[in-house]
Protein backbone atom coordinates (compact mmCIF):
# COMPACT_ATOMS: atom_id res chain seq x y z
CA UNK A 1 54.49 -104.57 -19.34
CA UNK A 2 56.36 -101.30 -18.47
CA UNK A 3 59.41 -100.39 -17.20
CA UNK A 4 58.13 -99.27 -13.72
CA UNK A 5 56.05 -102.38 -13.02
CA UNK A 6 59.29 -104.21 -14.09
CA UNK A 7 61.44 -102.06 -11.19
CA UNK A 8 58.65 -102.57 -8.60
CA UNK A 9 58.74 -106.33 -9.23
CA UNK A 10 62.48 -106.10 -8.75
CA UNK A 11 62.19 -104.16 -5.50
CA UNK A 12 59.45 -106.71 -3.85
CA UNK A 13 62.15 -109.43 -5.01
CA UNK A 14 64.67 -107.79 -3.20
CA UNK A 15 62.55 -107.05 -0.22
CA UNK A 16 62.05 -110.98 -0.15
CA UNK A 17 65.75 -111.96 -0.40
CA UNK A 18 66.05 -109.86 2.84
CA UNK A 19 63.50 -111.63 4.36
CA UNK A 20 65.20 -115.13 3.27
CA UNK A 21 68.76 -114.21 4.79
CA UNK A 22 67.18 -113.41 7.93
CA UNK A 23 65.61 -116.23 8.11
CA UNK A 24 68.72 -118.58 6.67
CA UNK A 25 70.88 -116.70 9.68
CA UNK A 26 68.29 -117.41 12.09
CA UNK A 27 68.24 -121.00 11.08
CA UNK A 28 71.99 -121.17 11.24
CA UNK A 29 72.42 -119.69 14.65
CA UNK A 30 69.63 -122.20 15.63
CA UNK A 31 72.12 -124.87 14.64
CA UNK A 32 75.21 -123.87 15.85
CA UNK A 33 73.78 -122.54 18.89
CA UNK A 34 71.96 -125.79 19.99
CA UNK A 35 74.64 -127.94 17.80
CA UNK A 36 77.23 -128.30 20.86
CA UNK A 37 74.66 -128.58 23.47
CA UNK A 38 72.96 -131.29 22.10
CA UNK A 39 76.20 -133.61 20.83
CA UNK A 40 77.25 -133.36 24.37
CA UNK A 41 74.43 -134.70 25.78
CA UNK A 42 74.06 -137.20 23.50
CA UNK A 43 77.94 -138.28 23.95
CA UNK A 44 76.80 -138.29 27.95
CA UNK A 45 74.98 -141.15 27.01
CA UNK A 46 76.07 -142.46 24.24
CA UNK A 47 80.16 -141.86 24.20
CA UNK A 48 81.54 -140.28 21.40
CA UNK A 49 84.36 -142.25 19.27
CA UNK A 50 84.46 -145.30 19.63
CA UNK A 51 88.35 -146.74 19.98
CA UNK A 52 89.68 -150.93 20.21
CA UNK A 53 93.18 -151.34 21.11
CA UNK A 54 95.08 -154.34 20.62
CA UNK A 55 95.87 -155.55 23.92
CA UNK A 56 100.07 -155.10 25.00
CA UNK A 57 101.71 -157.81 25.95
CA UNK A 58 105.35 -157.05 27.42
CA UNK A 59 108.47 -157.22 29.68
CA UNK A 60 110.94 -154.70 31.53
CA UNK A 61 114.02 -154.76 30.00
CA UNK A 62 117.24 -153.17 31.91
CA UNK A 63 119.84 -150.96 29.96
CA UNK A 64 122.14 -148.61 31.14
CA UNK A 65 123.47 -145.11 30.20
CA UNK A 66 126.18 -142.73 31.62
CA UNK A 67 125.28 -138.82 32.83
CA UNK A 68 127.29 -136.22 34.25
CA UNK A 69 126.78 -135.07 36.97
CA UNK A 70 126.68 -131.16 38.13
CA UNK A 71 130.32 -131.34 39.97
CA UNK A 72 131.53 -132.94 36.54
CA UNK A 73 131.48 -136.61 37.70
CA UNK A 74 130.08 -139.36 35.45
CA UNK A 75 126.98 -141.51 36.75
CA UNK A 76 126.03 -144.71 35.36
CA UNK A 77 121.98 -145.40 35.64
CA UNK A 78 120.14 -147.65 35.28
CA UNK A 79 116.53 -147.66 33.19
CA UNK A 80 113.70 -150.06 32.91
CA UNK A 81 111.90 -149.91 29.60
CA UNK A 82 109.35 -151.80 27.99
CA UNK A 83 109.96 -154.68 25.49
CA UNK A 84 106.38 -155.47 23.19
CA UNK A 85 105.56 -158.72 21.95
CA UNK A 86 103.83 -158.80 18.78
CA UNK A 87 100.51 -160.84 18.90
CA UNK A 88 101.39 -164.05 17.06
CA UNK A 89 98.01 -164.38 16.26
CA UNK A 90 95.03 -161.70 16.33
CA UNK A 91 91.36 -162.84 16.07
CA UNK A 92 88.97 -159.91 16.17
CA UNK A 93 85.25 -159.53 15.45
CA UNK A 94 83.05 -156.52 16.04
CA UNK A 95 79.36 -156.52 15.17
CA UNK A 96 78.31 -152.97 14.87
CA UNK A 97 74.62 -151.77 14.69
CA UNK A 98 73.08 -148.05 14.27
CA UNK A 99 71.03 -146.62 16.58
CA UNK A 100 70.71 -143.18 15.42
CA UNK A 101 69.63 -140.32 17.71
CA UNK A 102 67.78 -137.13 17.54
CA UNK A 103 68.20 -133.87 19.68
CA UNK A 104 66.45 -130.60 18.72
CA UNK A 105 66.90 -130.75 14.91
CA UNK A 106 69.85 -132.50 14.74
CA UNK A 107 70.08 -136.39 13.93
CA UNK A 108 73.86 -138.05 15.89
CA UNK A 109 75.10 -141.22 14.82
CA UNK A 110 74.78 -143.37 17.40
CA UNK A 111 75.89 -147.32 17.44
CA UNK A 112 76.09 -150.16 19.36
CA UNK A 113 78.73 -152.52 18.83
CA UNK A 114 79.47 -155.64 20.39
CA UNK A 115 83.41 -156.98 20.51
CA UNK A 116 85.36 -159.79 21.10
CA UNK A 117 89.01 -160.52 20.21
CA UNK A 118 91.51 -163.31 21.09
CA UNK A 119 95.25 -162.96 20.69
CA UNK A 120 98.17 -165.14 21.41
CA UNK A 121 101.21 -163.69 22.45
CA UNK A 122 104.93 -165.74 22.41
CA UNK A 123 107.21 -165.20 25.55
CA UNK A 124 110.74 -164.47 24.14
CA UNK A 125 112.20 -165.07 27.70
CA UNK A 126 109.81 -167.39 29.21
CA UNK A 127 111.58 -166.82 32.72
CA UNK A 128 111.12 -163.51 32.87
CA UNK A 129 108.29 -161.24 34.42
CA UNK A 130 105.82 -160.26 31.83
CA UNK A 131 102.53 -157.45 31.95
CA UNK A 132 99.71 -157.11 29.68
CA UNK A 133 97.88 -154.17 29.25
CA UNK A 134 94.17 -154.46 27.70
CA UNK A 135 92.80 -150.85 28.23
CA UNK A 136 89.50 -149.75 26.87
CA UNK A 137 90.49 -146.92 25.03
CA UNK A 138 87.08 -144.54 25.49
CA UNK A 139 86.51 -143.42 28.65
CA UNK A 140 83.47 -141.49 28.01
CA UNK A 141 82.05 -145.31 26.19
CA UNK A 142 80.01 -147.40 28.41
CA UNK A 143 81.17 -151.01 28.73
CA UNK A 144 79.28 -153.97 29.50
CA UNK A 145 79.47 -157.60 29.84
CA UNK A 146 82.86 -157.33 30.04
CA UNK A 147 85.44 -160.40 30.04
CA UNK A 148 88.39 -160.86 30.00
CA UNK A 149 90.61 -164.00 30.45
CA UNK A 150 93.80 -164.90 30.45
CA UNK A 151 94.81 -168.31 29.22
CA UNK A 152 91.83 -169.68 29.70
CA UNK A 153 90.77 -168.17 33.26
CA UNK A 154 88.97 -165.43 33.91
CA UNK A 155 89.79 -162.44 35.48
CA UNK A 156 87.71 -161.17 38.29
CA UNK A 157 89.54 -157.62 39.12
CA UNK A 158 88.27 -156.03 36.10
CA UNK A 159 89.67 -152.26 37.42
CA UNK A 160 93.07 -152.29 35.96
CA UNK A 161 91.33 -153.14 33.07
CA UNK A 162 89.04 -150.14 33.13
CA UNK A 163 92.27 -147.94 34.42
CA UNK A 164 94.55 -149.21 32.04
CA UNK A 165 96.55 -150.43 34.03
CA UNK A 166 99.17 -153.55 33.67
CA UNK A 167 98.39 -157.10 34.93
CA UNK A 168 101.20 -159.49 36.17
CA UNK A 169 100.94 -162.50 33.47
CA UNK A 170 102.61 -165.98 33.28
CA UNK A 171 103.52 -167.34 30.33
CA UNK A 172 102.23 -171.39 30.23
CA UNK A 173 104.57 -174.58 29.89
CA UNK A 174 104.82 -173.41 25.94
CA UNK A 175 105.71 -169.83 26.71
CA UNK A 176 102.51 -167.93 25.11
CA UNK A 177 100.14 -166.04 26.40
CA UNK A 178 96.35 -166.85 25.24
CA UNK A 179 93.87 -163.59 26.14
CA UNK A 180 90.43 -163.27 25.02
CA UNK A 181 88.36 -160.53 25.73
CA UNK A 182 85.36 -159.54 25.04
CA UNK A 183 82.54 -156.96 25.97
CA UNK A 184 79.30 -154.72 24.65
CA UNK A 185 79.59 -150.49 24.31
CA UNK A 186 78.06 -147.62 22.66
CA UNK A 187 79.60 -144.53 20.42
CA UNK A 188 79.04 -142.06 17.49
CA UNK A 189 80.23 -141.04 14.71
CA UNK A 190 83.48 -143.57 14.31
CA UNK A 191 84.85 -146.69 15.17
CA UNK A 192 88.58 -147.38 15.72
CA UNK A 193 90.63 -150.60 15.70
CA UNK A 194 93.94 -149.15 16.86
CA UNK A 195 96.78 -151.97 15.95
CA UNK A 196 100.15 -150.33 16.58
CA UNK A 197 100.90 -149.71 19.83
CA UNK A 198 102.25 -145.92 21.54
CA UNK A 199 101.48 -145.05 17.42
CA UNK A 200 104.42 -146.85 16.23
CA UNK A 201 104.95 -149.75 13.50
CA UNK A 202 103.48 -152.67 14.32
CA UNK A 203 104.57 -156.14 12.40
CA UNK A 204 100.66 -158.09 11.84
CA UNK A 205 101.22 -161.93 12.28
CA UNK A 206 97.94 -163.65 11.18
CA UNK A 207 95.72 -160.64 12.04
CA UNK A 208 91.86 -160.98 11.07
CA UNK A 209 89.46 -158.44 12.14
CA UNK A 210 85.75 -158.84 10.78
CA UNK A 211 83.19 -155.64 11.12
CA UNK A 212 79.93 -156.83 10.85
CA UNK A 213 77.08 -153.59 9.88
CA UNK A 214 73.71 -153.77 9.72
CA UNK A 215 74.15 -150.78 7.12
CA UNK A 216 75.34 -149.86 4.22
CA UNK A 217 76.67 -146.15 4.14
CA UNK A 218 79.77 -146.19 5.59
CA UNK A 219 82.94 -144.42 4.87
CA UNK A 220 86.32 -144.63 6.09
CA UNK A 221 89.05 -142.62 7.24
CA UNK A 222 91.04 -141.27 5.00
CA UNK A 223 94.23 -142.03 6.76
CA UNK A 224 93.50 -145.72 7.78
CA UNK A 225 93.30 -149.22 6.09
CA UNK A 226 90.48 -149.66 3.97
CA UNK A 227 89.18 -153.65 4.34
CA UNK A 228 90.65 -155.91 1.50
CA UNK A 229 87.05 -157.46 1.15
CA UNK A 230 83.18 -156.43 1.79
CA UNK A 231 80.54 -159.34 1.84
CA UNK A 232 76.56 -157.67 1.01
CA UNK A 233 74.79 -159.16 3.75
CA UNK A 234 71.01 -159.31 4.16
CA UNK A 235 71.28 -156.36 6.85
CA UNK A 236 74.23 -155.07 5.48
CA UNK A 237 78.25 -155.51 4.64
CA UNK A 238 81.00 -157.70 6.48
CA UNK A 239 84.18 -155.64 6.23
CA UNK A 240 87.13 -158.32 6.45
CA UNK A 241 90.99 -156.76 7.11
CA UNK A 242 93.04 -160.32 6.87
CA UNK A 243 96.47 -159.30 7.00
CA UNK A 244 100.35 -161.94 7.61
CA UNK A 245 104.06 -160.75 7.79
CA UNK A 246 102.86 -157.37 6.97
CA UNK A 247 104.14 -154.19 8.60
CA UNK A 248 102.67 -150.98 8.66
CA UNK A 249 101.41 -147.71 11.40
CA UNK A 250 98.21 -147.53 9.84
CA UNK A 251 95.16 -148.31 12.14
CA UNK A 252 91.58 -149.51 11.16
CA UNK A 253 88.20 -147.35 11.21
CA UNK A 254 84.60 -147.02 10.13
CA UNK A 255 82.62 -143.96 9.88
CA UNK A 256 79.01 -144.24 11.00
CA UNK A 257 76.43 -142.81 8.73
CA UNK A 258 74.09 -140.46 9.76
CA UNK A 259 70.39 -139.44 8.72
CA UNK A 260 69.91 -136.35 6.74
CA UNK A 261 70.21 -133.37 9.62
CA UNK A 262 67.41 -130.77 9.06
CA UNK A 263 70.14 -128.72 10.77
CA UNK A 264 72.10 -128.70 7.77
CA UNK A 265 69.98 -129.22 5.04
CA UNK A 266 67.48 -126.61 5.89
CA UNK A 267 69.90 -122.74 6.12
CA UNK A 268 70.85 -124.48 2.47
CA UNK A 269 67.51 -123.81 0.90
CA UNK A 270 66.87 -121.44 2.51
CA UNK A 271 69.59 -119.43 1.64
CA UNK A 272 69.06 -120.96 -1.77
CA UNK A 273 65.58 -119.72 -2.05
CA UNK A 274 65.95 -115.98 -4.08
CA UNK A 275 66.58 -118.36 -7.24
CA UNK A 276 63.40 -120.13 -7.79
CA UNK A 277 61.73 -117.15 -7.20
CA UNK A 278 63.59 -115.13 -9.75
CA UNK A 279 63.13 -118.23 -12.51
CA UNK A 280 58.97 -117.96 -11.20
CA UNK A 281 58.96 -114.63 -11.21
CA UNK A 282 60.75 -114.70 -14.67
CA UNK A 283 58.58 -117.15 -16.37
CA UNK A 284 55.17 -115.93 -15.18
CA UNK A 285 56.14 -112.04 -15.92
CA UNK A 286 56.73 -113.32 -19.39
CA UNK A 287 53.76 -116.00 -19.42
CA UNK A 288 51.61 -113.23 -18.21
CA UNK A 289 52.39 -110.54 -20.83
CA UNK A 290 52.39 -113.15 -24.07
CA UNK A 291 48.63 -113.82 -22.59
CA UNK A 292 47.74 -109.82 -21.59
CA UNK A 293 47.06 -110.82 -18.66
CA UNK A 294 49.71 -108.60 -16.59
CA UNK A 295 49.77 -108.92 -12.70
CA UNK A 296 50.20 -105.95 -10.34
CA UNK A 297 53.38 -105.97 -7.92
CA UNK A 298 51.26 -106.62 -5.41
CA UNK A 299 50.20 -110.08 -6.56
CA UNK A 300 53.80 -110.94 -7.12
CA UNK A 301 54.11 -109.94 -3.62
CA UNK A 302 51.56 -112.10 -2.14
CA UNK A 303 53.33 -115.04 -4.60
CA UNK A 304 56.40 -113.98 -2.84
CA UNK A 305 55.00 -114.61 0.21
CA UNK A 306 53.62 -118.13 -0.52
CA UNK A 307 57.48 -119.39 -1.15
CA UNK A 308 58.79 -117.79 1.31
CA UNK A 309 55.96 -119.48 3.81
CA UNK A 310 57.22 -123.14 2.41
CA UNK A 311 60.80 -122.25 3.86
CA UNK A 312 59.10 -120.91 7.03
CA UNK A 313 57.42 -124.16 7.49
CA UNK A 314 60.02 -126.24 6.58
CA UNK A 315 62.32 -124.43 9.11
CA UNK A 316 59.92 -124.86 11.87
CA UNK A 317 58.38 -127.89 11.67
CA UNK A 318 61.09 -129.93 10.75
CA UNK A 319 62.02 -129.70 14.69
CA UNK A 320 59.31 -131.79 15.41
CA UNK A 321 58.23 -134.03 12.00
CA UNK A 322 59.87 -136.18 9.70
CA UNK A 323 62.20 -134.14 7.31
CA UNK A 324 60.38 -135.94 4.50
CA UNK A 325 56.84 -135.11 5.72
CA UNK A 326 57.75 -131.71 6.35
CA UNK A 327 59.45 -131.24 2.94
CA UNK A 328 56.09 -132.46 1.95
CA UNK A 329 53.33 -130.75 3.83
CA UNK A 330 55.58 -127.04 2.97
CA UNK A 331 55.34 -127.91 -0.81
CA UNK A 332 51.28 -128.88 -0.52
CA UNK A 333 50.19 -125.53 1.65
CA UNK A 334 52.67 -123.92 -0.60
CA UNK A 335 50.84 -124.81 -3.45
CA UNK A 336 47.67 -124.18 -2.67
CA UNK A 337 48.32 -120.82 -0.89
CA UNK A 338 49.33 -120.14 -4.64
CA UNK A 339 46.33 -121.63 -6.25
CA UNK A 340 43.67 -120.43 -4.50
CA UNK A 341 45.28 -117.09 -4.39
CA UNK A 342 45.68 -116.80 -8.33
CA UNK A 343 41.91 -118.35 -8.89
CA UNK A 344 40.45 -115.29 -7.48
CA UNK A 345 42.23 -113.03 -10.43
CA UNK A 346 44.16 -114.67 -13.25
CA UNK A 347 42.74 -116.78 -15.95
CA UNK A 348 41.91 -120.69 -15.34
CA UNK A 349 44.95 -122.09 -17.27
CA UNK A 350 47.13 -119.52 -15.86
CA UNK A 351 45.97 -120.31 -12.05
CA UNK A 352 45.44 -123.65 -12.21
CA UNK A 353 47.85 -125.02 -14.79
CA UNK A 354 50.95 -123.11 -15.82
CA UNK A 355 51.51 -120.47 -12.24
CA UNK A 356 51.10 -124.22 -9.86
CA UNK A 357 53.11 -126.19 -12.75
CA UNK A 358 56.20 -123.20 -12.63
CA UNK A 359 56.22 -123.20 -8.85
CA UNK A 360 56.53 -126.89 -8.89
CA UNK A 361 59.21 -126.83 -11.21
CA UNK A 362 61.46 -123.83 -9.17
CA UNK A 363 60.32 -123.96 -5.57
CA UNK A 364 59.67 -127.85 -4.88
CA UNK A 365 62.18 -129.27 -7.47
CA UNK A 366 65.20 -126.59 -6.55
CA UNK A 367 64.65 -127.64 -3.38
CA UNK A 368 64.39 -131.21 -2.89
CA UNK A 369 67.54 -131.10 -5.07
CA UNK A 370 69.64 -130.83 -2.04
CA UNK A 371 68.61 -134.11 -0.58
CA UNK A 372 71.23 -135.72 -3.28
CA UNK A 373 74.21 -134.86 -2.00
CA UNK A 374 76.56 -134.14 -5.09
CA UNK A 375 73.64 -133.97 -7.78
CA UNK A 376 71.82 -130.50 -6.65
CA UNK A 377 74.07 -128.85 -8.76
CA UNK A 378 73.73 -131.26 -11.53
CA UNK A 379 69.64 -130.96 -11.50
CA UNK A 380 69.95 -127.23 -11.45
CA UNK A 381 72.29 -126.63 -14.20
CA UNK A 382 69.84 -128.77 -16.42
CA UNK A 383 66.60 -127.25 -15.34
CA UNK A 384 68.07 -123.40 -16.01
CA UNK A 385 68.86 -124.72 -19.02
CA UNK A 386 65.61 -126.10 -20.04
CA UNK A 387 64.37 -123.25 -18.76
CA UNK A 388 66.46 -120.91 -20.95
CA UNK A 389 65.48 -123.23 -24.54
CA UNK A 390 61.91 -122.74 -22.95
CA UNK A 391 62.09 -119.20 -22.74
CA UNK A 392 63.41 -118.27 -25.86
CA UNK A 393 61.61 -119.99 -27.94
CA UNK A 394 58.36 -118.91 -26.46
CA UNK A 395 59.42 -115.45 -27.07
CA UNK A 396 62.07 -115.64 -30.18
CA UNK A 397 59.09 -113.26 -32.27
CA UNK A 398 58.53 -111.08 -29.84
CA UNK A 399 58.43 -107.39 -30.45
CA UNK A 400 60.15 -105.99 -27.38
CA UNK A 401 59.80 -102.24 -28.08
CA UNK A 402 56.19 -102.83 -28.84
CA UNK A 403 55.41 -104.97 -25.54
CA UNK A 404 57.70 -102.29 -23.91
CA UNK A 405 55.26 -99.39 -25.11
């Protein structure tokens, strides 16, 4: 081992990091290029959030106020504003399943979700002229099946529906107002149950609102209700919100979970990829020289070149295979690009045993790290420092100034 082998080893590393931020950009611009392109289209057919509104049941009432006119005189006028009715009673129940999506080399979050609610509202002035407003609150959603009825008859002019727009309603012989509604859509990404109407405080009478999934890694927003209980299902949860007398201006939501994107996932190791190497290139420079069997640069350049064809692959053909498979099929040519390279040179136990075993370890390990969320920096913290105990002891009686020399 001397200095200037040491150096030229550092300069192909360097050389490769290059090569690796190129190739992270490229990967990134890839993403954010297509990224807006492809949501779009997908929202063309799918919708994007999905939103529930309580329907608004309501009358006119008249009040009066003074003005002053521009010659100084006073004018009395006369206004018309609306009056809510809180649902007495609010029966809701939305059965949600995922039907993810993929565009390019991006996975969406795509659901279906089928709803049906009834409410009953309680005329305070029973002779009076009361409106209902039951607007489906995503116009880009598609809607289907839809029904809507309004104590106990159906109505057959679903437009104002669609427009949200106000219906004419009569109270029955009791004074309430019974609606049930109920139809089929599509969205991505979330789901939301909006309760208070015009974003104000709503009092909850009786309200129960079931979300039925057929999976189980949801989230929810962090400014909205959480459910008071989740049933396991055999598909997945039942989210339950059962709520009386309660008053609050928080709404309800669910956030859809999505497959791992290769979009995201893939500029990460990438740009992540200049630390195996240096731990590889680390432990087999100091493998190497406790065996004298020293490599030239230009072997550690070719080795450079066999990680830095796993992140090619795994850039490329994640577009069009499984991220799993692709992960994979990079880590098996990877390996025996390394192999069969080191077979032709270095001893057996070095080429088929302790180079394969290190690049393993750093290249396949590092990597597939980042498919836990939360633990790659966990699993690398306690590798490096394996890798340190390793390291030292292997070379705690070495002469330096010797090996040096």
């Amino acid at each position: 081992m001397t200095t200037k082998r040491i150096f030229a080893i550092l300069f192909i590393f360097m050389g490769a990091l290059v090569a690796w931020m190129i190739l992270g950009a490229a990967n990134l611009s890839r993403t954010d290029s297509s990224s807006y392109t492809l949501r779009s289209e997908v929202a063309s057919l799918y919708g994007g959030d999905l939103v529930f509104e309580t329907p608004k049941s309501y009358r006119y009432v008249e009040s009066t106020h003074k003005e002053w006119a521009a010659d100084g005189t006073e004018i009395e006028k006369i206004t018309f504003s609306p009056s809510y009715l809180e649902p007495l009673k609010s029966d809701v129940f939305i059965d949600v399943s995922l039907d993810q999506r993929k565009r390019g080399n991006l996975w969406f979050p795509t659901f279906k979700a089928d709803f049906s609610g009834e409410y009953l509202f309680k005329a305070d002035e029973p002779d009076e002229a009361y409106y209902l407003r039951a607007a489906l609150g995503s116009s880009d959603s598609i809607y289907k099946n839809i029904q809507l009825a309004i104590n106990g008859e159906l109505v057959s002019d679903l437009l104002p529906l669609i427009r949200g727009e106000q219906y004419l309603v009569t109270p029955d012989e009791e004074g309430y107002v019974r609606v049930n509604l109920s139809y089929q859509s599509t969205g991505m990404e979330n789901l939301y149950y909006y309760i208070s109407p015009d974003y104000q405080i709503a009092q909850l009478n009786d309200f129960n609102l079931t979300i039925r999934t057929d999976f189980e890694d949801f989230d929810f927003p962090a400014t909205m209700m959480s459910p008071g209980e989740k049933v396991q299902t055999d598909e997945g949860f039942e989210l339950i919100w059962s709520l009386d007398q309660a008053v609050t201006g928080k709404d309800l939501g669910l956030i859809i979970p999505n497959k791992l994107n290769p979009g995201d996932i893939v500029p990460r190791v990438t740009f992540f990829a200049p630390v195996p190497l240096l731990f590889f290139f680390t432990v087999l420079l100091i493998l190497t020289s406790l065996l004298n069997c020293s490599f030239h640069p230009m072997h550690y350049f070719f080795l450079a070149a066999t990680f830095f064809s796993f992140h090619l692959m795994y850039s490329y053909f994640s577009d069009h295979m499984n991220l799993y498979l692709t992960f994979g099929v990079a880590s098996l040519i990877s390996l025996v690009l390394t192999v069969t390279y080191l077979r032709l040179f270095a001893p057996p136990k070095v080429a088929y045993l302790w180079a394969p075993l290190t690049q393993f370890v750093y290249l396949v390990m590092f990597s597939f790290s980042f498919f836990f969320d939360g633990f790659t920096g966990l699993i690398l913290t306690v590798c490096s420092v394996l890798t340190l105990f390793v390291l030292m002891q292997l070379t705690g009686r070495v002469d330096w100034e010797k090996m040096f020399t």
